[in-house]
PDB file of N, CA and C in Angstrom:
ATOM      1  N   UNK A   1      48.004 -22.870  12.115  1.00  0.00           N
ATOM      2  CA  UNK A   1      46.740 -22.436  12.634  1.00  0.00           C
ATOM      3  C   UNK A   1      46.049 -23.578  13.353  1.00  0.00           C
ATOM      4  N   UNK A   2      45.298 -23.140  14.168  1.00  0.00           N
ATOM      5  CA  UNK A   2      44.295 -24.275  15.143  1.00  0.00           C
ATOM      6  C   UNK A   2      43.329 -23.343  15.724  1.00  0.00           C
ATOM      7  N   UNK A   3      42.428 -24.344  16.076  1.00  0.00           N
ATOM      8  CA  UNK A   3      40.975 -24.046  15.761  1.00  0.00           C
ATOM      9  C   UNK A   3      41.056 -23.822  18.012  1.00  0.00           C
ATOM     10  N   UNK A   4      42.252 -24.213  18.130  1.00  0.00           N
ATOM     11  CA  UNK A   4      42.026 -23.568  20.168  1.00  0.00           C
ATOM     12  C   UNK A   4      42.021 -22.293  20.073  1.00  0.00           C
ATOM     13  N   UNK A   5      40.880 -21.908  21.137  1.00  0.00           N
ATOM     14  CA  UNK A   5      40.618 -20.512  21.599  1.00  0.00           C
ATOM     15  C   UNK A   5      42.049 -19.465  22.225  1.00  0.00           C
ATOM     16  N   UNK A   6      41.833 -18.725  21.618  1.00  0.00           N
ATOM     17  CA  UNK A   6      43.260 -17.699  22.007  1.00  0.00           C
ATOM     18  C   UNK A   6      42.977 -17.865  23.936  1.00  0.00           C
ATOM     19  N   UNK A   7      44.185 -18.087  24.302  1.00  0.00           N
ATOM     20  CA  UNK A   7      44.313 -18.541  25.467  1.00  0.00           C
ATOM     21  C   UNK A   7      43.999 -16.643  25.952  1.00  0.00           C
ATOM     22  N   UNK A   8      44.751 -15.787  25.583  1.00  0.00           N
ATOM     23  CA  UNK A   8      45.245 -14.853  25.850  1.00  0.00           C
ATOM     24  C   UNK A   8      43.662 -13.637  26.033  1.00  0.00           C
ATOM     25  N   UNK A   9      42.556 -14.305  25.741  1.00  0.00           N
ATOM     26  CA  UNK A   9      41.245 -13.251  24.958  1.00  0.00           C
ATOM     27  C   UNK A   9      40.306 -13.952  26.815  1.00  0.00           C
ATOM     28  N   UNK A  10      39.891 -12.759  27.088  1.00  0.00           N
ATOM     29  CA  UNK A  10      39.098 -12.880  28.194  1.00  0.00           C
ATOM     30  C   UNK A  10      37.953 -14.047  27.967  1.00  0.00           C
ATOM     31  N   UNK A  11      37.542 -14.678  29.122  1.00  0.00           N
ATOM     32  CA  UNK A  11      36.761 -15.670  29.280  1.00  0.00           C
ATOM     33  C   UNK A  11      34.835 -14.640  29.161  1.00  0.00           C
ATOM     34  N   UNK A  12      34.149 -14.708  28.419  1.00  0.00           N
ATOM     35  CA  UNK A  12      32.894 -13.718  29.008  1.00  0.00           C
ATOM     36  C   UNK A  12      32.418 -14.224  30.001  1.00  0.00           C
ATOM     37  N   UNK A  13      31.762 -13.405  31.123  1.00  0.00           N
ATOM     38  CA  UNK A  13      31.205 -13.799  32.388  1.00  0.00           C
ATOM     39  C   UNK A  13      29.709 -13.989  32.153  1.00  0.00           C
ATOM     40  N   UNK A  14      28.909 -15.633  32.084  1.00  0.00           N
ATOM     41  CA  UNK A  14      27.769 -15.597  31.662  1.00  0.00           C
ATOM     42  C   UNK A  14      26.291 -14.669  32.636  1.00  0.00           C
ATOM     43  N   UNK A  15      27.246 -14.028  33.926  1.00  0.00           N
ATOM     44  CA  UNK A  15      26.265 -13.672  34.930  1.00  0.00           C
ATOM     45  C   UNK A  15      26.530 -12.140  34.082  1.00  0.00           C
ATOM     46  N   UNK A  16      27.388 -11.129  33.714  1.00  0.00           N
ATOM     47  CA  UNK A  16      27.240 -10.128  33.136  1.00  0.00           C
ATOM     48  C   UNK A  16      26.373 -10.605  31.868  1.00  0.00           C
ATOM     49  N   UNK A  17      26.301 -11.056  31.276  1.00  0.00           N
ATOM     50  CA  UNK A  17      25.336 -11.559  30.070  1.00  0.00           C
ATOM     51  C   UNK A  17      23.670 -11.535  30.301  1.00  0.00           C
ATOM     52  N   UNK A  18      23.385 -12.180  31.302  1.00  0.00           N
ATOM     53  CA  UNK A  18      22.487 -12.093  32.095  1.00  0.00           C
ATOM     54  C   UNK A  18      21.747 -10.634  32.427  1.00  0.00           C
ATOM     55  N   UNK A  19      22.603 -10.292  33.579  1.00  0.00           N
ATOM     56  CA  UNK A  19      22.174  -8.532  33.643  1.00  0.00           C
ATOM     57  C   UNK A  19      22.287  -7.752  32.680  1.00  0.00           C
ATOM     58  N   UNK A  20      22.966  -7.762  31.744  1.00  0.00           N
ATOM     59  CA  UNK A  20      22.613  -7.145  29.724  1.00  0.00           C
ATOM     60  C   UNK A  20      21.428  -7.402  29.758  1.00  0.00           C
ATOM     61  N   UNK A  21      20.780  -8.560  29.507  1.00  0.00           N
ATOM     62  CA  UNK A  21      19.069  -8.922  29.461  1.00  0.00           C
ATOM     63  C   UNK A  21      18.472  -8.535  29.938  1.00  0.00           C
ATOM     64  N   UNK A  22      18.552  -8.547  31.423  1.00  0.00           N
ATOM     65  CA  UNK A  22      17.472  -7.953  32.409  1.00  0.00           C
ATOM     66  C   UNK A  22      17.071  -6.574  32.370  1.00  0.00           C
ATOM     67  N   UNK A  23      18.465  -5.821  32.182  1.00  0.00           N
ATOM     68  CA  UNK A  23      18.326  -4.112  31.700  1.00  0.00           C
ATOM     69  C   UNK A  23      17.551  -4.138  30.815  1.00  0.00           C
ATOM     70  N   UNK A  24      17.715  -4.530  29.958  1.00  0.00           N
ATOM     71  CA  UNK A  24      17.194  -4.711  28.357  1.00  0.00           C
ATOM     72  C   UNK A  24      15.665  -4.958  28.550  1.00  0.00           C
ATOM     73  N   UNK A  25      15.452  -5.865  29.413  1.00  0.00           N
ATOM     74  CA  UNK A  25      14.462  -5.874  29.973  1.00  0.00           C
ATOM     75  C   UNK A  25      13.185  -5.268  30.568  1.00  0.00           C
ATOM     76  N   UNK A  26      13.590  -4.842  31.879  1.00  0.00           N
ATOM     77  CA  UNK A  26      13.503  -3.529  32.735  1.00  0.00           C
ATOM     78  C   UNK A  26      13.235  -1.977  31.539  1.00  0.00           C
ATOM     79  N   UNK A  27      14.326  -1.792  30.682  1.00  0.00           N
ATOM     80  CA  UNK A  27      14.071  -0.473  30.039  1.00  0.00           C
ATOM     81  C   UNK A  27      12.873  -0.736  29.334  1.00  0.00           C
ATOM     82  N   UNK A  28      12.713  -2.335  28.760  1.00  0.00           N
ATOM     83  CA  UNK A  28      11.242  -2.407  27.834  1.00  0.00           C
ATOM     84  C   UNK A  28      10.339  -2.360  28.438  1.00  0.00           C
ATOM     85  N   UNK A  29      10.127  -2.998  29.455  1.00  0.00           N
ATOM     86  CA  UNK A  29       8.698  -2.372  30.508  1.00  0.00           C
ATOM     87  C   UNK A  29       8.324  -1.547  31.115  1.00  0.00           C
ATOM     88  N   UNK A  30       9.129  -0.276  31.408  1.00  0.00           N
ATOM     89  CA  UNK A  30       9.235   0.922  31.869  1.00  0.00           C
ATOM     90  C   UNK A  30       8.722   1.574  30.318  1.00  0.00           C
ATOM     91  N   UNK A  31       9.167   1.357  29.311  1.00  0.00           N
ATOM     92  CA  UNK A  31       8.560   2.044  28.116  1.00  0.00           C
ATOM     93  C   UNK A  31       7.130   1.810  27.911  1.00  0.00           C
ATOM     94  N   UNK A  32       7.261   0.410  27.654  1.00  0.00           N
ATOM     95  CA  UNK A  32       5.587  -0.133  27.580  1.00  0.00           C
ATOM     96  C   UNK A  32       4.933   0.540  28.981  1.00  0.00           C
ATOM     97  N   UNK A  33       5.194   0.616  29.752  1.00  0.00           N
ATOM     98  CA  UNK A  33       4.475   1.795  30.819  1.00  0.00           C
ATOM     99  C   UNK A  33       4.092   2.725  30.729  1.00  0.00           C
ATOM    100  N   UNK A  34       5.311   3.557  30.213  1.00  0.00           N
ATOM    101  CA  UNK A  34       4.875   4.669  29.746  1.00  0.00           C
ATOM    102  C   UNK A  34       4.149   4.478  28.515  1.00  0.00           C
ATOM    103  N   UNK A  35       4.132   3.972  27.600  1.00  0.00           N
ATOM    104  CA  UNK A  35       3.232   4.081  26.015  1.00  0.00           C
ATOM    105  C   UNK A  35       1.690   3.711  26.992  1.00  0.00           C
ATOM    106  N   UNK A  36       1.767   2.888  27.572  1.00  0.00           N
ATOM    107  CA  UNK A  36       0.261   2.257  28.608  1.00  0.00           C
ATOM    108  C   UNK A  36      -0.575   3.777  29.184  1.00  0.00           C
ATOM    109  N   UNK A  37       0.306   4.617  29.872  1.00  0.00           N
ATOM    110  CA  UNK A  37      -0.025   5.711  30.458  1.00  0.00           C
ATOM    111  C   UNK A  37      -0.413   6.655  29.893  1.00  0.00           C
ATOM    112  N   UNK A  38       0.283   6.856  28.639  1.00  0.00           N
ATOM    113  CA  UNK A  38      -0.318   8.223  27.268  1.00  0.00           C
ATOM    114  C   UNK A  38      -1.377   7.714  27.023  1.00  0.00           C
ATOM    115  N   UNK A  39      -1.723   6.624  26.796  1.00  0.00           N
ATOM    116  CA  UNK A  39      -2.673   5.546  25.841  1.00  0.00           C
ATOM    117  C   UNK A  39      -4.022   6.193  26.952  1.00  0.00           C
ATOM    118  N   UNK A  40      -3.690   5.982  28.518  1.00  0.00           N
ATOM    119  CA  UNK A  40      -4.845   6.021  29.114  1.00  0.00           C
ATOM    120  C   UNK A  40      -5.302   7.668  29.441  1.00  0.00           C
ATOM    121  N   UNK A  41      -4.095   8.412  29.175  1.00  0.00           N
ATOM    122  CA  UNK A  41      -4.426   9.755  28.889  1.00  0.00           C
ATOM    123  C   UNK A  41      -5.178  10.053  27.921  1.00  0.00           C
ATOM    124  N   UNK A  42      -5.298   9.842  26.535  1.00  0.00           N
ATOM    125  CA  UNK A  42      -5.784  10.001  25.297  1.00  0.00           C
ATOM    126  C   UNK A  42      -6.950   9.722  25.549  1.00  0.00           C
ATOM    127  N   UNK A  43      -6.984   8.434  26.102  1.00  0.00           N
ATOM    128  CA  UNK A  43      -8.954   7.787  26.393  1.00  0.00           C
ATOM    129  C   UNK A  43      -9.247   8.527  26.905  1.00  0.00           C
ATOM    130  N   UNK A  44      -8.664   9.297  28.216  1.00  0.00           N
ATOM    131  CA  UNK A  44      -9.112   9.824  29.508  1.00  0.00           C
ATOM    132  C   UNK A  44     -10.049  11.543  28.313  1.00  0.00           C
ATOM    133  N   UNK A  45      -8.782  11.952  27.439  1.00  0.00           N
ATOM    134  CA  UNK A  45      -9.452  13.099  26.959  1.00  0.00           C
ATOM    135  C   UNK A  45     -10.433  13.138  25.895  1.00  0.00           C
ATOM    136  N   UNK A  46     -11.066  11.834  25.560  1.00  0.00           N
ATOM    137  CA  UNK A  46     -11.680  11.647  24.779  1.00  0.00           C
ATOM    138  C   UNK A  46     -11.445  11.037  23.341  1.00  0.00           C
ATOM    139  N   UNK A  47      -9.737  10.698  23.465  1.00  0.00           N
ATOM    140  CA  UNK A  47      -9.673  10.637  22.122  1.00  0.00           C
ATOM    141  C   UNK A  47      -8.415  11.645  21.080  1.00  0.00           C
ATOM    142  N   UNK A  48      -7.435  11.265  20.566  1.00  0.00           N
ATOM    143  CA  UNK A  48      -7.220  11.560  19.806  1.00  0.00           C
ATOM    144  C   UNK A  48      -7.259  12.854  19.418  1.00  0.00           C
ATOM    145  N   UNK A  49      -6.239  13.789  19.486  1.00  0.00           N
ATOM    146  CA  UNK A  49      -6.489  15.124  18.584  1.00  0.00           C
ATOM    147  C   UNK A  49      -6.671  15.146  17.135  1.00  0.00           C
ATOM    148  N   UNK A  50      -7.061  15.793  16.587  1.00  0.00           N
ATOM    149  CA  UNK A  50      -7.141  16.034  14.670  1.00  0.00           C
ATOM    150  C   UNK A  50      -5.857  16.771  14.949  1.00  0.00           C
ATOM    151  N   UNK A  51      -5.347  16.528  13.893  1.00  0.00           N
ATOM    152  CA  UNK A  51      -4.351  17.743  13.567  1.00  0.00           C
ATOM    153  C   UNK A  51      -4.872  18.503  12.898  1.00  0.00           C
ATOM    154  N   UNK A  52      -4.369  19.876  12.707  1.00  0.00           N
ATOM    155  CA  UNK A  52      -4.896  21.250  11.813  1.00  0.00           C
ATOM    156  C   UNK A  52      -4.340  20.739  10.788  1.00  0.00           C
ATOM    157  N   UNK A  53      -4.787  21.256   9.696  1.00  0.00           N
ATOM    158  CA  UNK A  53      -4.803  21.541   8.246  1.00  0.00           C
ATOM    159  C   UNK A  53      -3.366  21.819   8.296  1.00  0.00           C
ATOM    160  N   UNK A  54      -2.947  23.112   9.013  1.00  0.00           N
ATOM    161  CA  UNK A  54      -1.736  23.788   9.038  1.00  0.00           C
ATOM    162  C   UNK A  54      -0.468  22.603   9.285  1.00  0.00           C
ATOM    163  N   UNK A  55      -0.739  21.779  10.130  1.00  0.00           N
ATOM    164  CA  UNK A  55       0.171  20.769  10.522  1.00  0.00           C
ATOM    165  C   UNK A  55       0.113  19.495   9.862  1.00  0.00           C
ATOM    166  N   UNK A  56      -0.839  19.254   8.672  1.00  0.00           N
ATOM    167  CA  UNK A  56      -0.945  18.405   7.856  1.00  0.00           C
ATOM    168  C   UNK A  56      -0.764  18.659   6.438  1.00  0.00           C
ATOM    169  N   UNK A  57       0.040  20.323   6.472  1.00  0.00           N
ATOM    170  CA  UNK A  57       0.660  20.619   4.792  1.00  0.00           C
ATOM    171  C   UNK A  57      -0.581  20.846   3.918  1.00  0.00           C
ATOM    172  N   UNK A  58      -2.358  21.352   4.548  1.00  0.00           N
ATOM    173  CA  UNK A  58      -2.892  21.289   3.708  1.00  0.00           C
ATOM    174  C   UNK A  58      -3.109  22.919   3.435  1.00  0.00           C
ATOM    175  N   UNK A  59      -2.936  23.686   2.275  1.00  0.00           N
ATOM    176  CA  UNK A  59      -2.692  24.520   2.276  1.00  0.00           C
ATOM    177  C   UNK A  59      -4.436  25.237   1.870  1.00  0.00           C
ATOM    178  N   UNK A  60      -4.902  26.151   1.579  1.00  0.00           N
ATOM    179  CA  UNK A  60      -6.542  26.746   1.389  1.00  0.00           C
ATOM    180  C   UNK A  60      -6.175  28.425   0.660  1.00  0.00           C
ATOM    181  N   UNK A  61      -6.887  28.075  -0.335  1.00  0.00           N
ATOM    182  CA  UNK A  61      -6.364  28.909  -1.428  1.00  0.00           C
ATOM    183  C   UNK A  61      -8.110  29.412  -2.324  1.00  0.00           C
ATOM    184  N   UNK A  62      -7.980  30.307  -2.778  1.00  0.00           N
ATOM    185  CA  UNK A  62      -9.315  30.591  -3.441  1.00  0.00           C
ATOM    186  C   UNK A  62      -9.212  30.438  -5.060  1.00  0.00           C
ATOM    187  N   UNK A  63      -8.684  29.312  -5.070  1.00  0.00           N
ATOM    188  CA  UNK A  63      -8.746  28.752  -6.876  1.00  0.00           C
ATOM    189  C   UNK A  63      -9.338  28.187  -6.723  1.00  0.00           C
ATOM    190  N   UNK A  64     -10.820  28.095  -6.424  1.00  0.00           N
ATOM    191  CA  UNK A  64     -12.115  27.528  -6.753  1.00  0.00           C
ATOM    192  C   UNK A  64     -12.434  27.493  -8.647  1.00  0.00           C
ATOM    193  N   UNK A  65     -12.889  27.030  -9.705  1.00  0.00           N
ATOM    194  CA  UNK A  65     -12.556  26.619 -10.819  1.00  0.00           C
ATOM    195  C   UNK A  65     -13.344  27.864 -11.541  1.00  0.00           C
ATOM    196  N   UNK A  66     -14.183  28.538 -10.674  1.00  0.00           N
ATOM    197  CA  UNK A  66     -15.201  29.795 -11.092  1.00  0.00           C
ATOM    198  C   UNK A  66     -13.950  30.914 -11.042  1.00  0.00           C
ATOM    199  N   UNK A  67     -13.381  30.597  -9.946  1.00  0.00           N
ATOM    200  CA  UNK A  67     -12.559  32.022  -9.671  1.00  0.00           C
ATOM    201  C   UNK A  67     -11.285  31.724 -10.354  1.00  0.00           C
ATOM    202  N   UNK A  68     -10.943  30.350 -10.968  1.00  0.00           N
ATOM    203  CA  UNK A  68      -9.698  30.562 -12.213  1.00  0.00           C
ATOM    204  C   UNK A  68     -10.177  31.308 -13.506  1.00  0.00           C
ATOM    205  N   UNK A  69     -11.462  30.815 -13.728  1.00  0.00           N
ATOM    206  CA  UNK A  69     -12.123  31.340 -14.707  1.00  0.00           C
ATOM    207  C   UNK A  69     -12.538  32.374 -15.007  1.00  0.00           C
ATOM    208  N   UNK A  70     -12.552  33.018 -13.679  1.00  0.00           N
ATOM    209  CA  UNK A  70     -12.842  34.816 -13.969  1.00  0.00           C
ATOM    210  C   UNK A  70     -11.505  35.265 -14.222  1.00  0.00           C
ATOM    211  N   UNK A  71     -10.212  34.889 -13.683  1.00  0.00           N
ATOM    212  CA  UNK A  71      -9.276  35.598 -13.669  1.00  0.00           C
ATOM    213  C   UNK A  71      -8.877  35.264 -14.935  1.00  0.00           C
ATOM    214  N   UNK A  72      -8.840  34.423 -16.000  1.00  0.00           N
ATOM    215  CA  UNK A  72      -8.068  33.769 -16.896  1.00  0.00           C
ATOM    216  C   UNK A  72      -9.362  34.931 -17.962  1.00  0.00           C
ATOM    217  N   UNK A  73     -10.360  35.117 -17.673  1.00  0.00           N
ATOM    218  CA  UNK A  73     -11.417  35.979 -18.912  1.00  0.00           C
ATOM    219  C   UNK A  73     -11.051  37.290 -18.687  1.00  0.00           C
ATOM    220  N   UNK A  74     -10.958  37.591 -17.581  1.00  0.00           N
ATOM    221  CA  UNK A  74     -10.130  39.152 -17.289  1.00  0.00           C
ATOM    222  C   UNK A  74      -8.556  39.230 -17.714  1.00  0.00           C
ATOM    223  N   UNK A  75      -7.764  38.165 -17.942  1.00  0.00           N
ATOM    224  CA  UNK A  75      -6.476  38.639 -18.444  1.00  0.00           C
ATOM    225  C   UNK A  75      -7.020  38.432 -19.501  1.00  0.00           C
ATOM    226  N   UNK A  76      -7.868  37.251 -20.424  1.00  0.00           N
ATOM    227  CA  UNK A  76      -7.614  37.321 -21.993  1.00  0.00           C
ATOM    228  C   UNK A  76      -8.387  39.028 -22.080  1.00  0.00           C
ATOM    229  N   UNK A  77      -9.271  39.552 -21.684  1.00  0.00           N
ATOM    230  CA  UNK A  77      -9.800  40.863 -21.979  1.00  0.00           C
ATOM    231  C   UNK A  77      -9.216  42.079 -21.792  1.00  0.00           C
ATOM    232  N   UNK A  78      -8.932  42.169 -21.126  1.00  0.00           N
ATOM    233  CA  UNK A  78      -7.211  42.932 -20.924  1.00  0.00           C
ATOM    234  C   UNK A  78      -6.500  43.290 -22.152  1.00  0.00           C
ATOM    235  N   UNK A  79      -5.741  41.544 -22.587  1.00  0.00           N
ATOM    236  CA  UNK A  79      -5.402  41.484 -23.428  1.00  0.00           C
ATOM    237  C   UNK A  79      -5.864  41.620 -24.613  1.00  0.00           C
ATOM    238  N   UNK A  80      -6.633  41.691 -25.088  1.00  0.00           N
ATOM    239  CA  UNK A  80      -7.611  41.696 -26.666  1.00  0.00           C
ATOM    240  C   UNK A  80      -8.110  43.631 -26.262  1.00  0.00           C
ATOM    241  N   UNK A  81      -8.056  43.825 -24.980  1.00  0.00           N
ATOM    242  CA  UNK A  81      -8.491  45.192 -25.272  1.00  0.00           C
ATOM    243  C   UNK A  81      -6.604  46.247 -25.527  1.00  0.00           C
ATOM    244  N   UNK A  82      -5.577  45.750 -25.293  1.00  0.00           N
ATOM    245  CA  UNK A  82      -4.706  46.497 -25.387  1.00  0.00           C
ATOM    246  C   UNK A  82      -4.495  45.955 -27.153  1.00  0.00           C
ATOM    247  N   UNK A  83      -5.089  44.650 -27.799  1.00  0.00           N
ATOM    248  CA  UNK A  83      -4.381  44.663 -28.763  1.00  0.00           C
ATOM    249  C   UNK A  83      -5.248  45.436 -29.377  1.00  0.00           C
ATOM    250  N   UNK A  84      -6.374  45.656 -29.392  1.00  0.00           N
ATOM    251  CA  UNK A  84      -7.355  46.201 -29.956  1.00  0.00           C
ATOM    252  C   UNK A  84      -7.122  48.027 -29.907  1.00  0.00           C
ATOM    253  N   UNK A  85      -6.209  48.582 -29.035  1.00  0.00           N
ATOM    254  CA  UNK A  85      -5.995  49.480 -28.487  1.00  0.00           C
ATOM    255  C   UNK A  85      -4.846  49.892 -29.961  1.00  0.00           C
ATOM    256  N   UNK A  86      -4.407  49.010 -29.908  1.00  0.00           N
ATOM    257  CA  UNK A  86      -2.851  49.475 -31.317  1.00  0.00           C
ATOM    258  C   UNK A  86      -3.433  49.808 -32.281  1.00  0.00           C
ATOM    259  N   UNK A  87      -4.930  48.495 -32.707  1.00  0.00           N
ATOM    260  CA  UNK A  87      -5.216  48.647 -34.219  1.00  0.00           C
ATOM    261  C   UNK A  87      -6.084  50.037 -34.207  1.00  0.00           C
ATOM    262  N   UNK A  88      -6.485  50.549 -33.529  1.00  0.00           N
ATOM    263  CA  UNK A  88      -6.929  51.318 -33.329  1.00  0.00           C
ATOM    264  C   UNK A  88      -6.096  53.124 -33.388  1.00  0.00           C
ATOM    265  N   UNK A  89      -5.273  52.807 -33.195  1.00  0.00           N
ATOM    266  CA  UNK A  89      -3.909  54.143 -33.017  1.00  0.00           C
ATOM    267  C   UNK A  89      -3.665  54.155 -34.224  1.00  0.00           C
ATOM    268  N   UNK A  90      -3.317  52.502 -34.556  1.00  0.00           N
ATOM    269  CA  UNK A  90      -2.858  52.816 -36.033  1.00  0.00           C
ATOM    270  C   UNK A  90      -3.251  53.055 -37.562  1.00  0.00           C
ATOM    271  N   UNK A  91      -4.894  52.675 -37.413  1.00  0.00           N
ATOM    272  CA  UNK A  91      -5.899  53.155 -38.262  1.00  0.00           C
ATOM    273  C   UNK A  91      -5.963  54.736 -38.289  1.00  0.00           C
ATOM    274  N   UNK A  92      -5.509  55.602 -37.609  1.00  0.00           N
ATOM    275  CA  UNK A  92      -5.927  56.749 -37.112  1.00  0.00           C
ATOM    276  C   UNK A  92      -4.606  57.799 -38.005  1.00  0.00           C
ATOM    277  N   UNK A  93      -3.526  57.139 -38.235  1.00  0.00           N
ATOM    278  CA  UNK A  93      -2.701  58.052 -38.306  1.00  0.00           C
ATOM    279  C   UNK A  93      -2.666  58.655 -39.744  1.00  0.00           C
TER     280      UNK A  93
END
């Protein structure tokens, strides 16, 4: 083994190396252009949209803590009136 470069493996061309960068380049300031241009759209409309509720997963529901509470006194009454309903049949017979 030796530490000489494989004779046989292409030389890289430092001027293609170069134009790699410059693209690289070029595509980043054409972006930052465009991000520059939305940016001055947004100002232009005042600002920023809100997103909806709908598009932020917030969901709106009427379990307000009054209206768990009515529903939870109407099933226990319900319930105490059907059990109340048996002892009642069965006193009778």
């Amino acid at each position: 083994m030796t530490d000489d470069p494989d004779p046989s493996a292409p030389v890289p061309d430092p001027s293609d190396h170069v134009a790699r960068l410059k693209a690289e380049i070029d595509a980043a300031k054409a972006r930052r252009a465009g991000y520059r241009a939305e940016a001055a759209e947004t100002v232009a409309r005042g600002g920023p949209t809100r997103a909806t509720d709908e598009e932020l997963g917030i969901i709106k529901t009427d379990d307000t803590v009054g209206k768990i509470a009515s529903d939870a006194s109407q099933e226990i009454g319900n319930k105490l009136s059907r059990v109340m309903s048996r002892f009642r049949r069965g006193g009778k017979k």
